[in-house]
Protein backbone atom coordinates (compact mmCIF):
# COMPACT_ATOMS: atom_id res chain seq x y z
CA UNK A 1 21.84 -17.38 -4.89
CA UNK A 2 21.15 -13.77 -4.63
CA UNK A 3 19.25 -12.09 -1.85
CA UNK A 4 16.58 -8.95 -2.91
CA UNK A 5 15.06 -6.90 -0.42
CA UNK A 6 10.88 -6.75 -0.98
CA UNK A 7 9.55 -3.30 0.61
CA UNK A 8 6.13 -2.54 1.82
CA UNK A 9 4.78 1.11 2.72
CA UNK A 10 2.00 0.85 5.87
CA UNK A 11 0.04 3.92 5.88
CA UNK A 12 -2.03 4.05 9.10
CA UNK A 13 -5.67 6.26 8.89
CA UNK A 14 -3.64 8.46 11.32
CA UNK A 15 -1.96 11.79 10.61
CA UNK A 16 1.52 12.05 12.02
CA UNK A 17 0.63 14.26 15.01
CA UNK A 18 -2.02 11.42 16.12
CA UNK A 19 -5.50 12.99 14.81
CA UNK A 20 -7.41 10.20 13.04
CA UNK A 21 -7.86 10.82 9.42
CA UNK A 22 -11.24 11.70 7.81
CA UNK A 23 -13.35 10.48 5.82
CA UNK A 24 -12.61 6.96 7.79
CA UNK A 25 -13.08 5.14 4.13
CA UNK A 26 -10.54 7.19 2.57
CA UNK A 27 -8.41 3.59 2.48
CA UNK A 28 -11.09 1.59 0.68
CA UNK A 29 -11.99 4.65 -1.88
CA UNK A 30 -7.63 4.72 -2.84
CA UNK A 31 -7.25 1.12 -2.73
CA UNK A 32 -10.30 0.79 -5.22
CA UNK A 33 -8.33 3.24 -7.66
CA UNK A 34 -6.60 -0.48 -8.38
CA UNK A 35 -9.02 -2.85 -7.75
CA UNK A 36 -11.09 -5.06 -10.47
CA UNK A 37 -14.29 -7.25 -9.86
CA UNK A 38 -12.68 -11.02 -10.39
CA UNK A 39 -14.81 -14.16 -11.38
CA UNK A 40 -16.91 -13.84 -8.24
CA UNK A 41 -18.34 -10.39 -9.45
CA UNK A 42 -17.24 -9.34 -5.80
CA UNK A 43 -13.88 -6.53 -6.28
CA UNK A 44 -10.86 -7.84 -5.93
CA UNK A 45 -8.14 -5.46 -4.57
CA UNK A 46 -4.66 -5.62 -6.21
CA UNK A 47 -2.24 -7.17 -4.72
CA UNK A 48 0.54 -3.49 -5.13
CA UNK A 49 -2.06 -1.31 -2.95
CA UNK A 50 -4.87 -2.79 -0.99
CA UNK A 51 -6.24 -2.50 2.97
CA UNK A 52 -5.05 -4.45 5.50
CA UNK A 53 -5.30 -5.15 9.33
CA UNK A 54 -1.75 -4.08 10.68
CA UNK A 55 -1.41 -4.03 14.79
CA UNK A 56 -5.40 -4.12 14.78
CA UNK A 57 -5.59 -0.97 12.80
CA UNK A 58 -6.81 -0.98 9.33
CA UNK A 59 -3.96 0.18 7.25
CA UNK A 60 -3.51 1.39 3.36
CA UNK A 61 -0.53 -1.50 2.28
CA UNK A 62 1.79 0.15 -0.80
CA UNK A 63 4.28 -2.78 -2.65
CA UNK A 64 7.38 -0.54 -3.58
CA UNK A 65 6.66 -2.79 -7.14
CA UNK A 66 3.81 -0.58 -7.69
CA UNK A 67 6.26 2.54 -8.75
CA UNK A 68 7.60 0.63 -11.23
CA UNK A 69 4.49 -1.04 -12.36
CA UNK A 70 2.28 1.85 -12.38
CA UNK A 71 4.15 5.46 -11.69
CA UNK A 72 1.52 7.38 -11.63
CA UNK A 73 -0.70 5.81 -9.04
CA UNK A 74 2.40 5.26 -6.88
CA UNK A 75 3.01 9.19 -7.16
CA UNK A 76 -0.80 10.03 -6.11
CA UNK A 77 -0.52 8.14 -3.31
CA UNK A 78 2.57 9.38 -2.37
CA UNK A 79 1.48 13.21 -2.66
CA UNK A 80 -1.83 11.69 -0.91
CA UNK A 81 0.38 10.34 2.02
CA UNK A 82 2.57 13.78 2.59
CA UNK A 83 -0.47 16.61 1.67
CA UNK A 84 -2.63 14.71 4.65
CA UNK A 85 0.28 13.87 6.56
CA UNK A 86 -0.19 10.75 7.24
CA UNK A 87 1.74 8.30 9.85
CA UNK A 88 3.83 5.80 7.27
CA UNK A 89 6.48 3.12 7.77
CA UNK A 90 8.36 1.12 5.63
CA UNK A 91 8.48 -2.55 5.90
CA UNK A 92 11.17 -4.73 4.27
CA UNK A 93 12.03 -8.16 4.01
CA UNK A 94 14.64 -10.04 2.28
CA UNK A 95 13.61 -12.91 -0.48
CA UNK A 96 16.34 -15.29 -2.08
CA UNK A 97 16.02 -15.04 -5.35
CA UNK A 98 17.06 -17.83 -7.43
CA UNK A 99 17.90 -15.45 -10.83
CA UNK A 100 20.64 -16.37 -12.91
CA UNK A 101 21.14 -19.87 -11.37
C-alpha cells in the first residue's frame, strides 16, 4: 500500500503584515471563477477552490489538484495571493492509496 500526501493552500482575507483585505467578498467573487449552479439552481462551489470557515475566519481553500487540473486558474490565484500579499499556509495530509494493489 502506498502512502500520497494530499495538500491544501488556506488563504486567510488577511495580508501578511495583519491589515484585513478589501473588498471583504474578494473570496466568494475568486471562488465563483470555479463554481457552477448544480440541480438545485443554487451555485455550487468546486470542490479544488471554494470558501471555508478555518479557525473562525472565512478562508479561500486551494486543492494543490487544481494546478494540474486547471493551470491557469491555479496560476491567477497564485499571482492573486503574492500581488495582495496575502497570509497563506499549506496544509497536508497523508492518504493510503490503494494503486497498483
Amino acid at each position: 500500500m502506498e502512502v500520497m500526501v494530499h495538500c491544501r493552500y488556506i488563504i486567510e482575507g488577511y495580508t501578511e503584515d495583519g491589515r484585513k483585505f478589501r473588498p471583504s467578498d474578494w473570496i466568494d467573487r475568486i471562488a465563483s471563477m470555479m463554481a457552477s449552479y448544480g440541480s438545485s439552481h443554487r451555485l455550487v462551489f468546486s470542490e479544488l477552490l471554494h470558501p471555508e470557515l478555518y479557525q473562525g475566519q472565512k478562508c479561500l481553500i486551494i486543492d494543490t489538484q487544481l494546478e494540474d487540473v486547471n493551470p491557469g486558474m491555479f496560476e491567477y490565484v497564485m499571482d492573486f495571493v503574492k500581488n495582495n500579499k496575502l497570509k497563506m499556509t499549506q496544509v497536508c495530509e497523508e492518504m493510503e492509496s490503494e494503486l497498483g494493489s
